[in-house]
PDB file of N, CA and C in Angstrom:
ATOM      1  N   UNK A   1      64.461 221.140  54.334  1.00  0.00           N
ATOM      2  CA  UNK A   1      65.684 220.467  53.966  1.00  0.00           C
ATOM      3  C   UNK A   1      65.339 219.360  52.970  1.00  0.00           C
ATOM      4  N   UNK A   2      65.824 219.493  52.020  1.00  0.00           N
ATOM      5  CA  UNK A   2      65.820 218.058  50.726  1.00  0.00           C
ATOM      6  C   UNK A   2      66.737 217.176  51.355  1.00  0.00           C
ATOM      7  N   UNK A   3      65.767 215.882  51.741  1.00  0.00           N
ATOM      8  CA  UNK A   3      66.174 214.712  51.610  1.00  0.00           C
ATOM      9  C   UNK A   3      66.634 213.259  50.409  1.00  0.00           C
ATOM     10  N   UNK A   4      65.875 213.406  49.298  1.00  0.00           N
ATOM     11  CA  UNK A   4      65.687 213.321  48.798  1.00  0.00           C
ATOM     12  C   UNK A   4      66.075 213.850  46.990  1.00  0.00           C
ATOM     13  N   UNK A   5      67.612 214.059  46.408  1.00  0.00           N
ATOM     14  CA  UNK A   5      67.963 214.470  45.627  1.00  0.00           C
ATOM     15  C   UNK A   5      67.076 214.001  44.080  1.00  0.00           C
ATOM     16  N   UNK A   6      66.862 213.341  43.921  1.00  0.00           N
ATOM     17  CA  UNK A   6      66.670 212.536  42.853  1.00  0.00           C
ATOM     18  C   UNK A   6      65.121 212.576  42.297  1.00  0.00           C
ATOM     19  N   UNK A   7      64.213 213.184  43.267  1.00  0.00           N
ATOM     20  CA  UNK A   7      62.763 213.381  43.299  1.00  0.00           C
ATOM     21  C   UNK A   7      62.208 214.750  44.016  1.00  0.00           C
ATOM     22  N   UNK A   8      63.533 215.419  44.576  1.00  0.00           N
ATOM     23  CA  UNK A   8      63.444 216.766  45.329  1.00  0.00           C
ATOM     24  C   UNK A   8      62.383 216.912  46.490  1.00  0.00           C
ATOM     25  N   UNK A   9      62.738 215.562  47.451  1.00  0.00           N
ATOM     26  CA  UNK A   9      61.631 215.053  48.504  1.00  0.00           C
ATOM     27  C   UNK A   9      62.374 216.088  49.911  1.00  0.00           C
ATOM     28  N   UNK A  10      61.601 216.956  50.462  1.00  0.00           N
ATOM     29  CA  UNK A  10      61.866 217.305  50.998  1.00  0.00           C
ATOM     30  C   UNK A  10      61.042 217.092  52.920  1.00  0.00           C
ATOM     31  N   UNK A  11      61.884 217.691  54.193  1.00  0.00           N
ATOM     32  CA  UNK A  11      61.524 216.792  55.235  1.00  0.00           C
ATOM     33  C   UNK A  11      59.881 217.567  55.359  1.00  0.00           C
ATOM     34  N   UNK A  12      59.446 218.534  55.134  1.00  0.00           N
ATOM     35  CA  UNK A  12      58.145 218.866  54.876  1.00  0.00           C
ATOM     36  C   UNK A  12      56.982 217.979  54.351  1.00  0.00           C
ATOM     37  N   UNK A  13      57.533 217.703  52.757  1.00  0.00           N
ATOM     38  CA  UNK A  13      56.673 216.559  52.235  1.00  0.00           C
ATOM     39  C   UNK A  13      56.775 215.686  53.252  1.00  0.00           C
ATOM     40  N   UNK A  14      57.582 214.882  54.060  1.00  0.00           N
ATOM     41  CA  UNK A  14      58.024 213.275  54.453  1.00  0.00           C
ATOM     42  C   UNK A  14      56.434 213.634  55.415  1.00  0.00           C
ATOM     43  N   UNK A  15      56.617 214.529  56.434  1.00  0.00           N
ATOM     44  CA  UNK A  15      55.844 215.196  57.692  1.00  0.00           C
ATOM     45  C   UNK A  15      54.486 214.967  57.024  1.00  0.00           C
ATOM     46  N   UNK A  16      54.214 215.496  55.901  1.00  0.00           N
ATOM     47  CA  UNK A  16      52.549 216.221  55.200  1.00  0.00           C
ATOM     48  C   UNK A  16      52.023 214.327  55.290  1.00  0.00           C
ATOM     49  N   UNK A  17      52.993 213.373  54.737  1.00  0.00           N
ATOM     50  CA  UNK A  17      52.020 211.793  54.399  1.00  0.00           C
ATOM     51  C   UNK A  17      52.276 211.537  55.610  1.00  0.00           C
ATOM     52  N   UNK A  18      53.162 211.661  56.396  1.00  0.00           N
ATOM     53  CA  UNK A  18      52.768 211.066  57.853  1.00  0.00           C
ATOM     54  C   UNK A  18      51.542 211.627  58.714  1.00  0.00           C
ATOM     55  N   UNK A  19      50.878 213.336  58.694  1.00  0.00           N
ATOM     56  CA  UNK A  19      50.295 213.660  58.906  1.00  0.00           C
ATOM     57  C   UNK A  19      48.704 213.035  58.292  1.00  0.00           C
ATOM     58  N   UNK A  20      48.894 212.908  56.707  1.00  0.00           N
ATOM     59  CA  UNK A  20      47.838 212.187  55.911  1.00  0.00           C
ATOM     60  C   UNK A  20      47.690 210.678  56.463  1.00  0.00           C
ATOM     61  N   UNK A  21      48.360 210.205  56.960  1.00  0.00           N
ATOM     62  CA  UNK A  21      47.588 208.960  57.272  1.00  0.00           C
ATOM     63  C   UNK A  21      49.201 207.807  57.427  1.00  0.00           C
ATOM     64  N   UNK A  22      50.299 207.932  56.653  1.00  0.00           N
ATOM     65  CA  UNK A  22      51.363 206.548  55.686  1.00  0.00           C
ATOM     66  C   UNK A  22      52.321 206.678  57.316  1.00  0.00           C
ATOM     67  N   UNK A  23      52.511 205.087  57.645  1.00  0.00           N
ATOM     68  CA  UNK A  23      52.782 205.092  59.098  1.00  0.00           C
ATOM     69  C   UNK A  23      54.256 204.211  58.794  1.00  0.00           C
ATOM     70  N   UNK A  24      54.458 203.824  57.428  1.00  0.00           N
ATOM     71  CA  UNK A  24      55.701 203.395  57.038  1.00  0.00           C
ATOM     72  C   UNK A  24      56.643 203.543  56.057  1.00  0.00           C
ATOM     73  N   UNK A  25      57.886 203.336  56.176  1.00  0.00           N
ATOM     74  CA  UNK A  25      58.938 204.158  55.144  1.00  0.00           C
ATOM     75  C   UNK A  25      57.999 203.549  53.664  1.00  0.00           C
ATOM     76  N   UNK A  26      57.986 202.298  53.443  1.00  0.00           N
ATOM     77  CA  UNK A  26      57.275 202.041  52.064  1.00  0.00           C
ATOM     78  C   UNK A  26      56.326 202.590  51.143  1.00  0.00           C
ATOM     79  N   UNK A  27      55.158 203.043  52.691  1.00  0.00           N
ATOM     80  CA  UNK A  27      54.294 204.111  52.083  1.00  0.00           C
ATOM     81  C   UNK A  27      54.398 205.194  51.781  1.00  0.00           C
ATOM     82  N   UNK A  28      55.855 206.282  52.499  1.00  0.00           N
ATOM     83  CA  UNK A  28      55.955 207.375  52.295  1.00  0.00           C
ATOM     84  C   UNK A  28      56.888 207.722  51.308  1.00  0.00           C
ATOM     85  N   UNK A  29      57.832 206.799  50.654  1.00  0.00           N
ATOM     86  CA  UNK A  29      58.285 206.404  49.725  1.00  0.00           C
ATOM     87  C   UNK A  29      57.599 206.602  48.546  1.00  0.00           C
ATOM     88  N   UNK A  30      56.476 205.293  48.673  1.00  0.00           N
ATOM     89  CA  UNK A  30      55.990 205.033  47.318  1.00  0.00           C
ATOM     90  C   UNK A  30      54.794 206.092  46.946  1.00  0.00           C
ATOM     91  N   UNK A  31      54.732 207.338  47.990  1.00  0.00           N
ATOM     92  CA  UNK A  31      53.626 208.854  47.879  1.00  0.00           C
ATOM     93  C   UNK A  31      54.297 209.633  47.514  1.00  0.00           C
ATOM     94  N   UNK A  32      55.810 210.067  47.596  1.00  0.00           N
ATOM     95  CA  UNK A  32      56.326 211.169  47.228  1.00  0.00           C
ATOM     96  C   UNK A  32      57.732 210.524  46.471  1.00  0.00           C
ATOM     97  N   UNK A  33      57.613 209.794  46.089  1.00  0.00           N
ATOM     98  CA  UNK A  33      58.697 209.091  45.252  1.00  0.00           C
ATOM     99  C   UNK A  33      60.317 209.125  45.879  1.00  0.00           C
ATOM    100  N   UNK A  34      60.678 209.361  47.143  1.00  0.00           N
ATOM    101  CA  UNK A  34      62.217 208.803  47.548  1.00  0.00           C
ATOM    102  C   UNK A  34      62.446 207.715  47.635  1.00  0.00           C
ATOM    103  N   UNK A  35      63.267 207.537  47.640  1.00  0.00           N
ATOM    104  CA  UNK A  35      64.016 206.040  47.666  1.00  0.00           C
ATOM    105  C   UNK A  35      63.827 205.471  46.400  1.00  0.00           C
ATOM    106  N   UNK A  36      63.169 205.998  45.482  1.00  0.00           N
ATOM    107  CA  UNK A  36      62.725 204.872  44.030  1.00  0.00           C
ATOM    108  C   UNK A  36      64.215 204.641  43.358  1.00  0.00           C
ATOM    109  N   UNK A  37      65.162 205.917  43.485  1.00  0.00           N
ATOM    110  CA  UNK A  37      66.265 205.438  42.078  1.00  0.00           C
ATOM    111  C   UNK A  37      67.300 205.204  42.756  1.00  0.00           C
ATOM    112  N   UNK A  38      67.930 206.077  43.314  1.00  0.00           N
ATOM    113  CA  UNK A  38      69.540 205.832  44.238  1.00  0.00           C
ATOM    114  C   UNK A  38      69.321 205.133  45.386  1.00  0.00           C
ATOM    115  N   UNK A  39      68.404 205.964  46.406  1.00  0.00           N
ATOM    116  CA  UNK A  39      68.521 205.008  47.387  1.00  0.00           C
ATOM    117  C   UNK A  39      69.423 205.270  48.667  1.00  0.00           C
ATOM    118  N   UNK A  40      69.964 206.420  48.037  1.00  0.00           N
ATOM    119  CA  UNK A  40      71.058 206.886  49.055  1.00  0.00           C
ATOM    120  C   UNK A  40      70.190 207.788  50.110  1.00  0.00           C
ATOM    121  N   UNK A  41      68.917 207.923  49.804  1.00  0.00           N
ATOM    122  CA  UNK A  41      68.050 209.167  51.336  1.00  0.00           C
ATOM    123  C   UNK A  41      67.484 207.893  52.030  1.00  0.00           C
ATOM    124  N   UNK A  42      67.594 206.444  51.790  1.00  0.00           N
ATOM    125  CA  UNK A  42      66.140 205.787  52.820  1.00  0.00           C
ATOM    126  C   UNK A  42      66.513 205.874  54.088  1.00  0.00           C
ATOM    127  N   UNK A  43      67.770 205.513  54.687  1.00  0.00           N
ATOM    128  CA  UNK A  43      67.888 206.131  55.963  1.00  0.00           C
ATOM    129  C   UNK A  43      67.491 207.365  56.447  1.00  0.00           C
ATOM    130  N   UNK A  44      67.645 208.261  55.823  1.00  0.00           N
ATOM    131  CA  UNK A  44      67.413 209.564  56.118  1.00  0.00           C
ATOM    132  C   UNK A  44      65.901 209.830  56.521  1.00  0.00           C
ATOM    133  N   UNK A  45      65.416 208.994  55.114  1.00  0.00           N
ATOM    134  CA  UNK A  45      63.739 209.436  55.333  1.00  0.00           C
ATOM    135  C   UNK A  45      62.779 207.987  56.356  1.00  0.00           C
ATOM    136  N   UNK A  46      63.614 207.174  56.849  1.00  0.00           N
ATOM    137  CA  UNK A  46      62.988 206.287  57.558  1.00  0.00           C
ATOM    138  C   UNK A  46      63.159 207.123  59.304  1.00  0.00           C
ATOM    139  N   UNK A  47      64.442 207.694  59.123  1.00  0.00           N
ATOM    140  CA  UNK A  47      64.873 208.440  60.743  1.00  0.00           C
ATOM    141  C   UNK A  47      63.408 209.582  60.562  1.00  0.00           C
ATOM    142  N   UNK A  48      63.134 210.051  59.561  1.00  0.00           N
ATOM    143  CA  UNK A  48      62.521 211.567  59.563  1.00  0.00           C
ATOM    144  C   UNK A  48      60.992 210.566  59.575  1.00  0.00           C
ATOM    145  N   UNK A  49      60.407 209.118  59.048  1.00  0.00           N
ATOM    146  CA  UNK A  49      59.448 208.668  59.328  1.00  0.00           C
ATOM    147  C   UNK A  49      58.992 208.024  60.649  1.00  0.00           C
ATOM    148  N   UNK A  50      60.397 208.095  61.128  1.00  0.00           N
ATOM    149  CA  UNK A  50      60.289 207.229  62.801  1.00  0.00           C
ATOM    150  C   UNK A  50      59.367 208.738  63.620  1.00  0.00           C
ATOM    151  N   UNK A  51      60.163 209.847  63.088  1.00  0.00           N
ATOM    152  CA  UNK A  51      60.377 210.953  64.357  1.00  0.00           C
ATOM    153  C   UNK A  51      58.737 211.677  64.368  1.00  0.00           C
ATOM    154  N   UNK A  52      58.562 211.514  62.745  1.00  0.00           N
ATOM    155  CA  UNK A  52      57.319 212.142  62.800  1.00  0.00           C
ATOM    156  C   UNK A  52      55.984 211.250  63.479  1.00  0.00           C
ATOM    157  N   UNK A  53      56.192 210.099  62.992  1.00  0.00           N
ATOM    158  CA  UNK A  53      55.040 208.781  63.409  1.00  0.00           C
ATOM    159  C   UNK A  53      55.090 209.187  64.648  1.00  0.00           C
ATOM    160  N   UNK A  54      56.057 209.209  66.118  1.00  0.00           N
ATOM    161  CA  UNK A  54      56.028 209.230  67.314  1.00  0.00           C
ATOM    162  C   UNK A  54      55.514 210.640  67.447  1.00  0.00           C
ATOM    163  N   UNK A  55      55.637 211.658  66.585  1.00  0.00           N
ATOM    164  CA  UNK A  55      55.223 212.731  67.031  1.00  0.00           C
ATOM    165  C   UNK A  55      53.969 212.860  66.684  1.00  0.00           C
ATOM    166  N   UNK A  56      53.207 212.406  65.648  1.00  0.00           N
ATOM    167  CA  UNK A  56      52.086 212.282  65.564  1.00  0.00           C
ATOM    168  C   UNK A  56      51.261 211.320  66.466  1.00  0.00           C
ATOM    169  N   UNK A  57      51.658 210.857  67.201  1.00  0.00           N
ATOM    170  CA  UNK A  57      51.106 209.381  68.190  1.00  0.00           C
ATOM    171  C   UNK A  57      50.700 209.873  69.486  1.00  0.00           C
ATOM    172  N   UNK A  58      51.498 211.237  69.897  1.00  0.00           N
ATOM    173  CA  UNK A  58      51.930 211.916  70.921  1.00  0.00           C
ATOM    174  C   UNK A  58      50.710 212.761  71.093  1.00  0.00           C
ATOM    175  N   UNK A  59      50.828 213.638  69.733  1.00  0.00           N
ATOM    176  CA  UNK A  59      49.763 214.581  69.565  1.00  0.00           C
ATOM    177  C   UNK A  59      48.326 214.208  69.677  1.00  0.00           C
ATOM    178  N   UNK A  60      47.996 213.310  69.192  1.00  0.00           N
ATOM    179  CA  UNK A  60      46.625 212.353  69.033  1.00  0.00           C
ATOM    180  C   UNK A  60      46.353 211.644  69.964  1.00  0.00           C
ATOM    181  N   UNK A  61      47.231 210.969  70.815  1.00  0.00           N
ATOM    182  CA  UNK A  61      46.662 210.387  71.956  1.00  0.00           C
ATOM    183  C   UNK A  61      46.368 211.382  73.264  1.00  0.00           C
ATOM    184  N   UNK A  62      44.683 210.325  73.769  1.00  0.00           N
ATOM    185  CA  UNK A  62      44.398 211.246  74.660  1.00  0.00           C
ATOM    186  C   UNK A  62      45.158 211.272  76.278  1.00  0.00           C
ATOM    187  N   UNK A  63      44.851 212.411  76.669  1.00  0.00           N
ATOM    188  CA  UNK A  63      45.181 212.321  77.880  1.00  0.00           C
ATOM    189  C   UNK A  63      44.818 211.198  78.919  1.00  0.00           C
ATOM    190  N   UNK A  64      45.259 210.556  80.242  1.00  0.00           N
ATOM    191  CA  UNK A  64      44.660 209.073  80.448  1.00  0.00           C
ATOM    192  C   UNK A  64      44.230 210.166  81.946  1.00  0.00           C
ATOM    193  N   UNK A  65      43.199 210.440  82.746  1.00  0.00           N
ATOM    194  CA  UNK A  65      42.466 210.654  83.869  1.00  0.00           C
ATOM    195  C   UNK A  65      41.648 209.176  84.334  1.00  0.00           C
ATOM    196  N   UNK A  66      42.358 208.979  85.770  1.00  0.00           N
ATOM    197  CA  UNK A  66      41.486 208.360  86.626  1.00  0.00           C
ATOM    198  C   UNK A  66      40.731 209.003  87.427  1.00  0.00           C
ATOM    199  N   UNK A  67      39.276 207.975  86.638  1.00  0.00           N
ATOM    200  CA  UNK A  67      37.714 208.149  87.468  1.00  0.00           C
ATOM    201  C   UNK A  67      37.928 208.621  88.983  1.00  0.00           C
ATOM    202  N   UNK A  68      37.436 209.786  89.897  1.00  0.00           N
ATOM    203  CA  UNK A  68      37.385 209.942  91.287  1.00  0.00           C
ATOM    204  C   UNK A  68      35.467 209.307  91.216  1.00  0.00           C
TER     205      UNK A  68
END
């Protein structure tokens, strides 16, 4: 899905820099260029940077086992 009209940022790209490492709308912004001209996707792509960050946080953290 294009989020992103104006730079043809789509929710794939948003996913790929959250996966690469960018843990905030600014950074994932200023990697795949949304939000630079209109301005009308940053909600869009801050909801799609919230969802992925937690889902990447999820995936990566370890399981917690208490020592017997």
């Amino acid at each position: 899905m294009i989020v992103c009209q104006c730079h043809v940022v789509n929710d794939a790209a948003i996913a790929r820099e959250v996966r690469a490492g960018a843990r905030t709308l600014s950074e994932v912004c200023r990697s795949t260029g949304a939000g630079r001209d209109c301005g009308a996707c940053v909600f869009s792509v801050r909801r799609l940077v919230c969802e992925h960050v937690a889902d990447h946080v999820a995936e990566s953290a370890e399981p917690c086992h208490a020592a017997s």
